[in-house]
N, C-alpha and C. Protein backbone atom coordinates (compact mmCIF):
# COMPACT_ATOMS: atom_id res chain seq x y z
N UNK A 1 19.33 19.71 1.42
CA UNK A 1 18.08 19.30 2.00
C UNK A 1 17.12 18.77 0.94
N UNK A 2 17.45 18.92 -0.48
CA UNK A 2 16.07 18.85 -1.29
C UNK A 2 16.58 17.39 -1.56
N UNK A 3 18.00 16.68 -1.46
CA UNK A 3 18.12 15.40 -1.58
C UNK A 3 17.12 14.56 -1.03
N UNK A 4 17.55 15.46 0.29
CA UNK A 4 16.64 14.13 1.61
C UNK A 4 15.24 13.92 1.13
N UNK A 5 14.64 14.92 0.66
CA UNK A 5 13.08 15.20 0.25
C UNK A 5 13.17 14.34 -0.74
N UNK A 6 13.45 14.35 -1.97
CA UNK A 6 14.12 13.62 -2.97
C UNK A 6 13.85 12.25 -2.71
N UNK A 7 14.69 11.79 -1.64
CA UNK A 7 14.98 10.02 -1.57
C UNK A 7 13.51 9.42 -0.81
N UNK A 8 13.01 10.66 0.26
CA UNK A 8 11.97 10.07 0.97
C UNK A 8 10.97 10.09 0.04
N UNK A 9 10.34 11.37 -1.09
CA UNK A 9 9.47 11.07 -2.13
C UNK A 9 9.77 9.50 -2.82
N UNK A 10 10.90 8.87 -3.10
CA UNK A 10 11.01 8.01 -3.81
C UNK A 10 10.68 6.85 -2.94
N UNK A 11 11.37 7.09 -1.82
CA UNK A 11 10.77 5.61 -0.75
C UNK A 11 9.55 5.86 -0.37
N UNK A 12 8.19 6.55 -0.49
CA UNK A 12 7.16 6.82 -0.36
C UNK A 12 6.50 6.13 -1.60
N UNK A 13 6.82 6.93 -3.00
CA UNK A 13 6.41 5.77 -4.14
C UNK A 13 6.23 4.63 -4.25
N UNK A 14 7.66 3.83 -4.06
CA UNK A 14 7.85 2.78 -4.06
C UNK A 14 7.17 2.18 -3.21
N UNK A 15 7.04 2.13 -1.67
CA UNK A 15 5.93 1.27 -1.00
C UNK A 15 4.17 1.85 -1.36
N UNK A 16 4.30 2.90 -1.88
CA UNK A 16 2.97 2.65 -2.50
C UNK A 16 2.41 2.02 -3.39
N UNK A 17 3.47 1.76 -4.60
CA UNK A 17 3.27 0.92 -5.72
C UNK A 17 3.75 -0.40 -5.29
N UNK A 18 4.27 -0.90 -4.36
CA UNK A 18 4.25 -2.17 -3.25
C UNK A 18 3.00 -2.42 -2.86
N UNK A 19 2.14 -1.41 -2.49
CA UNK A 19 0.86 -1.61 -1.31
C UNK A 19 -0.14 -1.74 -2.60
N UNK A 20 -0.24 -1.01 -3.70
CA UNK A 20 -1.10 -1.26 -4.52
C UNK A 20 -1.26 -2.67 -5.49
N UNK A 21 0.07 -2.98 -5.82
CA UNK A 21 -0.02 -4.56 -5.99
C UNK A 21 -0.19 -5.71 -4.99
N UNK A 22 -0.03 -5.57 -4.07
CA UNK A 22 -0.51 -6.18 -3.18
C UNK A 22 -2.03 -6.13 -2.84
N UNK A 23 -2.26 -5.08 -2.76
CA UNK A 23 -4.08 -4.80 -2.74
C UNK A 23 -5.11 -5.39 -3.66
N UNK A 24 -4.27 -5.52 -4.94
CA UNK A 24 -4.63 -6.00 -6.34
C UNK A 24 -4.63 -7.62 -5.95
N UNK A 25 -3.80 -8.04 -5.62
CA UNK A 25 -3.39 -9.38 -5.82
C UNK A 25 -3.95 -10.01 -4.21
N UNK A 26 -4.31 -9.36 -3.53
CA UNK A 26 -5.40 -9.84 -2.65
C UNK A 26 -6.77 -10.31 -2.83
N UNK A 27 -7.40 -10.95 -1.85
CA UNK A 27 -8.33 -11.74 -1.45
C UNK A 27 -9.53 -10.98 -1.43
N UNK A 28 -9.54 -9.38 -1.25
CA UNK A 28 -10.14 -8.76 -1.24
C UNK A 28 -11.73 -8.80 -1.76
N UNK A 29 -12.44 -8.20 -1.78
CA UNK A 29 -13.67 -8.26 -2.99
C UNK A 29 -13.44 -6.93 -3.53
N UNK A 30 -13.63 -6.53 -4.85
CA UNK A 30 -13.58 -5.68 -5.74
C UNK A 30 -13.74 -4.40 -5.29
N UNK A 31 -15.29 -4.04 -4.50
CA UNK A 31 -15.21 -2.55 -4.47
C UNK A 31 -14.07 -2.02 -2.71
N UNK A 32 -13.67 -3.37 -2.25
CA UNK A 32 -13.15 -2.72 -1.02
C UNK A 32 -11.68 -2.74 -1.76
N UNK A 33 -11.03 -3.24 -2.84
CA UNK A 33 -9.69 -3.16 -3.55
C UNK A 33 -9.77 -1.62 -4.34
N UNK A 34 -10.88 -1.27 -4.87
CA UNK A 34 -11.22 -0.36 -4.90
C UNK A 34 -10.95 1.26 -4.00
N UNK A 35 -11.47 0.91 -3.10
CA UNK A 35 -11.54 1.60 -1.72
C UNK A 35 -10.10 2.03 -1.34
N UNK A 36 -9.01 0.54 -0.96
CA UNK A 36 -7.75 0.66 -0.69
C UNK A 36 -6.87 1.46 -1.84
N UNK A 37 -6.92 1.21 -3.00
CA UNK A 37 -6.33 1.94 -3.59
C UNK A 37 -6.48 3.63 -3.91
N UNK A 38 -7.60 3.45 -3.81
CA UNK A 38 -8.02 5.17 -3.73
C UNK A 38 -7.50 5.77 -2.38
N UNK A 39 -7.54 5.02 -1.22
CA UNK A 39 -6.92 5.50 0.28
C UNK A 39 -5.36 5.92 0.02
N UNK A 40 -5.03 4.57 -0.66
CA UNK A 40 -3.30 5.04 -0.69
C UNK A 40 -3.18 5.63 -2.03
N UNK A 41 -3.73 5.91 -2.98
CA UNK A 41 -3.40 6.82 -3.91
C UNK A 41 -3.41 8.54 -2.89
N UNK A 42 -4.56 8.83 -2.21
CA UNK A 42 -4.97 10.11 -1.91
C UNK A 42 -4.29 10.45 -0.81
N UNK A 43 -3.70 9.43 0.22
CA UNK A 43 -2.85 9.61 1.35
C UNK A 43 -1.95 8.29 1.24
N UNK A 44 -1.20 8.94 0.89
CA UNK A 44 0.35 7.17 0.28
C UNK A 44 0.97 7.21 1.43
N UNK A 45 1.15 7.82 2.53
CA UNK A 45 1.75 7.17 3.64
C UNK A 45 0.99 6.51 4.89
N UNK A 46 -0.04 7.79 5.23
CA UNK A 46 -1.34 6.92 6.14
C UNK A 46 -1.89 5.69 5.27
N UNK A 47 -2.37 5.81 3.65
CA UNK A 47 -2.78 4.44 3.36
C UNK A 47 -2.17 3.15 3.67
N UNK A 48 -0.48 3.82 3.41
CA UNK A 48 0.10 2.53 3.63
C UNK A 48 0.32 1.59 4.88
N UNK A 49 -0.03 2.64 5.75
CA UNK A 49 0.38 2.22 7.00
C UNK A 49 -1.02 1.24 7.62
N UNK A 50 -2.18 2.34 7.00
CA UNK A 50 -3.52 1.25 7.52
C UNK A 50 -3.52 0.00 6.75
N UNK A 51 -3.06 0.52 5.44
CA UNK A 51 -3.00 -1.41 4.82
C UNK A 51 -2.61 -2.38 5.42
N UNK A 52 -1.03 -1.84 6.14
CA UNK A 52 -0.85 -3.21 6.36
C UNK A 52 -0.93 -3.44 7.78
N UNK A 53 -1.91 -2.47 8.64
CA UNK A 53 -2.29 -3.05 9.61
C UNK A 53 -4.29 -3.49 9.69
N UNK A 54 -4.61 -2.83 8.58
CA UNK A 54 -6.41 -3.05 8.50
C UNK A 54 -6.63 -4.30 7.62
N UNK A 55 -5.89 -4.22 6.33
CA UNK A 55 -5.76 -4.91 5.07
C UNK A 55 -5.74 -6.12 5.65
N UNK A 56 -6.34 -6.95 4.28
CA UNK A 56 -6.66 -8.25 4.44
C UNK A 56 -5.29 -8.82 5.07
N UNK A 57 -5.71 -10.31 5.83
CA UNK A 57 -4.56 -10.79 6.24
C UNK A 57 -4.44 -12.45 5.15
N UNK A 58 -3.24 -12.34 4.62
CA UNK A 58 -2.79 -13.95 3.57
C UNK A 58 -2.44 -14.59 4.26
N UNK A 59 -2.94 -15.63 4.15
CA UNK A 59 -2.60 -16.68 4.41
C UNK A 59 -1.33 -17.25 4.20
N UNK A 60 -0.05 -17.50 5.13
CA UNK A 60 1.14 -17.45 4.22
C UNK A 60 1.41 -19.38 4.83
N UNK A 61 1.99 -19.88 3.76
CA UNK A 61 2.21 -21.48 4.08
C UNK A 61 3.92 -21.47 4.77
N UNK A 62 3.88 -22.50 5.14
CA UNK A 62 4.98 -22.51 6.20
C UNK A 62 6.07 -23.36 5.56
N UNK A 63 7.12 -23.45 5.17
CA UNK A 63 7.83 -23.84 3.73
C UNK A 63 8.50 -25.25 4.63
């Protein structure tokens, strides 16, 4: 059982340090990049989840 805990701590990391460069590298203004990262530092799974449904939306080009 401590595997399973194990792999989900690690897939929890990882999209947090996903959500935090992304937060960074957004459109954002400073103290609300601010804001987001402190959300998903202090709660890394609810942050992540409001990011990417509250979080700014990019503009993505159509290739």
């Amino acid at each position: 059982m401590v595997e399973v805990y194990g792999i989900g701590g690690l897939i929890v990391l990882v999209l947090s340090i996903w959500a935090i460069i992304s937060i960074i590298g957004s459109s954002a203004t400073t103290g609300a990049k601010i804001l987001w990262v402190l959300f998903v530092l202090l709660l890394p799974v609810i942050g992540f989840i409001c990011w990417l449904i509250f979080g700014p939306k990019e503009a993505r080009s159509a290739i």
